[in-house]
Protein backbone atom coordinates (compact mmCIF):
# COMPACT_ATOMS: atom_id res chain seq x y z
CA UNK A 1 -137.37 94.41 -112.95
CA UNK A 2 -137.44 91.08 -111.53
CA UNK A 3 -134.54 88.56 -111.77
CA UNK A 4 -134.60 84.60 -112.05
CA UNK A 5 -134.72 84.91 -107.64
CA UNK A 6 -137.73 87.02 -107.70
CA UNK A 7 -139.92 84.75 -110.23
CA UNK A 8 -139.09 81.88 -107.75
CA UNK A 9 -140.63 83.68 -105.03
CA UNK A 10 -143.39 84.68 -106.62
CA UNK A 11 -144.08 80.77 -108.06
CA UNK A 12 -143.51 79.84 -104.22
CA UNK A 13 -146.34 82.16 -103.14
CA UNK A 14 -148.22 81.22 -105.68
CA UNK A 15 -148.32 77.89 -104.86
CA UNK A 16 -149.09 78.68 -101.11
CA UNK A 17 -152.04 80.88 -102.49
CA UNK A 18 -150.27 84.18 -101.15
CA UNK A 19 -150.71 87.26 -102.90
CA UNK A 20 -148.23 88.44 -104.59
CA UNK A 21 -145.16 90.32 -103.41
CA UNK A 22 -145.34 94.13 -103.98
CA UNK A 23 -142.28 95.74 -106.31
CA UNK A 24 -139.18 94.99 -104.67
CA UNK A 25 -137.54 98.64 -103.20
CA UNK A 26 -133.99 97.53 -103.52
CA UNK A 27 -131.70 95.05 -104.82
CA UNK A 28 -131.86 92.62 -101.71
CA UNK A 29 -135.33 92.43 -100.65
CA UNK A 30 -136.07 90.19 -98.20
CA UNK A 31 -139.48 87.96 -98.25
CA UNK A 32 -141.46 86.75 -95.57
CA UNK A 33 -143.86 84.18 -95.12
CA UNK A 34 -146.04 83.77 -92.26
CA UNK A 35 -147.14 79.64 -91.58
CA UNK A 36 -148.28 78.31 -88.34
CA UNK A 37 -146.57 80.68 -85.96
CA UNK A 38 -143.07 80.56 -87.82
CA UNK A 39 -141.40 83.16 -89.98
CA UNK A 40 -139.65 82.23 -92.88
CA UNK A 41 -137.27 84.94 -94.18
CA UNK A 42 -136.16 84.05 -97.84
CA UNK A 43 -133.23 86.89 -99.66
CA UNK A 44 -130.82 86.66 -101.86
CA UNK A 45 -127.05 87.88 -101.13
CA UNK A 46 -124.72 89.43 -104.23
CA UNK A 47 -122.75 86.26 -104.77
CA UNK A 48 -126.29 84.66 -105.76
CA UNK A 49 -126.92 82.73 -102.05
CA UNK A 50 -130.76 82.15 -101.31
CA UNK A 51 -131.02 81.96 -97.64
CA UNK A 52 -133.76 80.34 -96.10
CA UNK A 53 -134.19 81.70 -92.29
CA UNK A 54 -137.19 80.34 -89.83
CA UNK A 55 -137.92 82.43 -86.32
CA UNK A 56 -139.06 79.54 -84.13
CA UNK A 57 -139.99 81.45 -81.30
CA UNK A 58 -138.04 82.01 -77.57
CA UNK A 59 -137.73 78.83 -75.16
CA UNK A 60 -138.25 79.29 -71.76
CA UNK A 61 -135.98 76.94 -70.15
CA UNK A 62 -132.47 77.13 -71.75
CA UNK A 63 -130.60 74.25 -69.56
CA UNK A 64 -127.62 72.62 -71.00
CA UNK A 65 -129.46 69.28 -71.91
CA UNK A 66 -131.96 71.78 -74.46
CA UNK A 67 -128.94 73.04 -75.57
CA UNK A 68 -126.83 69.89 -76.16
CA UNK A 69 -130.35 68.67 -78.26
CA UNK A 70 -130.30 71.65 -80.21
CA UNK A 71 -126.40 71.17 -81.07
CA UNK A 72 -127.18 67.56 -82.27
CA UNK A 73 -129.73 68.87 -84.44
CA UNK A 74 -126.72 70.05 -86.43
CA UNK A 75 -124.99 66.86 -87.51
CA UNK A 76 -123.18 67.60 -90.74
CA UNK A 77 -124.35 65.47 -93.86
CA UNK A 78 -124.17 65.83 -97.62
CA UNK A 79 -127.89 66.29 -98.08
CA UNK A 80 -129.16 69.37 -99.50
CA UNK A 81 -130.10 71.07 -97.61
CA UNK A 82 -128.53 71.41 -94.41
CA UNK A 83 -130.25 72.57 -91.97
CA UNK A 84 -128.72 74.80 -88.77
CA UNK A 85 -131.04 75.25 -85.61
CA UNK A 86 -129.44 77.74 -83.03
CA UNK A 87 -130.11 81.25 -81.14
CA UNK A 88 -129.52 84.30 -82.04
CA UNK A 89 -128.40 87.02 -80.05
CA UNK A 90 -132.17 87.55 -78.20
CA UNK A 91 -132.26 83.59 -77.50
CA UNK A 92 -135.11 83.41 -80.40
CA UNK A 93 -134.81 80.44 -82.13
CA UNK A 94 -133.61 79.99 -85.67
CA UNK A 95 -133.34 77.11 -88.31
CA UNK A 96 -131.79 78.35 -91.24
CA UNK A 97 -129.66 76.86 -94.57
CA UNK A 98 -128.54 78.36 -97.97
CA UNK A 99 -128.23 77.16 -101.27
CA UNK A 100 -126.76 78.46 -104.87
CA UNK A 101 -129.70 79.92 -107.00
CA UNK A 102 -128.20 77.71 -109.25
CA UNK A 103 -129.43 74.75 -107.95
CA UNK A 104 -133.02 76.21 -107.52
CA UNK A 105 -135.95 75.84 -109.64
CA UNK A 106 -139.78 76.09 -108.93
CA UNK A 107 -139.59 72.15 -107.64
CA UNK A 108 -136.49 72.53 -105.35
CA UNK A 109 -136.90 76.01 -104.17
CA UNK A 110 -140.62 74.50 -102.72
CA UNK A 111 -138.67 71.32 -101.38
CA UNK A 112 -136.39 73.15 -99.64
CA UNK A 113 -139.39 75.13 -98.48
CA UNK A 114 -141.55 72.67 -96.64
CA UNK A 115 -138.57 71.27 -95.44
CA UNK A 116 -137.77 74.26 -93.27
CA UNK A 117 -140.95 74.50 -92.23
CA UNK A 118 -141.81 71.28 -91.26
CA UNK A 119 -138.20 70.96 -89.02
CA UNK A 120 -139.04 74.15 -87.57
CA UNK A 121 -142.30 73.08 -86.45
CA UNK A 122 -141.08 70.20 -85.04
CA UNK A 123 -138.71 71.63 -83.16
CA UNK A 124 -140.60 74.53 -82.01
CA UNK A 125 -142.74 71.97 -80.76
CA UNK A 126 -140.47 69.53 -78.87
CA UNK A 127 -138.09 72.43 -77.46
CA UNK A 128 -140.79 74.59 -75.87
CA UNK A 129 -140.32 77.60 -78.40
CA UNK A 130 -143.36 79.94 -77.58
């Protein structure tokens, strides 16, 4: 049965003229859409989280100026949402943020969105993320 999280995914791919997603197999299904070479992973924890998580790609040249850039990327600030760029364990880049499913709707949950996608984008593009 799908739950208030699962109707806003399918409006998203909707409105991105995806089909839709199959039945979910378990609680915490994760969803993936594929844009322009980045990965956006969108699930739900059990406290009610959406996380929003973009795959950017590897960089090639990891010197400390690319990563003092990336760390200033990351300047705190009450706008919702915040956005995190950083590595994860495999040096692949990631920009990723959360926010309360109750603060989502249709309208927000696509905000939040294009958001990601257009900061990942742009910094897959400056950085060098292949």
């Amino acid at each position: 049965m799908k739950n208030s999280f699962d109707r806003l995914i399918d409006g998203l791919a909707k409105d991105y003229g995806m089909p839709g997603f199959p039945e979910k197999k378990h609680e915490h299904e994760v969803y993936c859409f594929e844009f322009k070479e980045v990965s956006i992973k969108i699930y739900q924890d059990k406290f009610k989280w959406v996380y929003f998580l973009s795959d950017i790609g590897v960089i090639d040249n990891l010197d400390s100026n690319a990563c003092q850039s990336l760390l200033r990327l990351n300047e705190f600030n009450l706008r919702t949402p915040f956005f995190t760029v950083g590595l994860n364990e495999k040096k692949d880049g990631v920009v990723h943020t959360r926010i309360p499913l109750l603060n989502l709707d249709n309208v927000e949950m696509r905000r939040v969105f294009e958001a990601l996608l257009n900061l990942s984008g742009e910094v897959k593009k400056t950085f060098g993320f292949v």
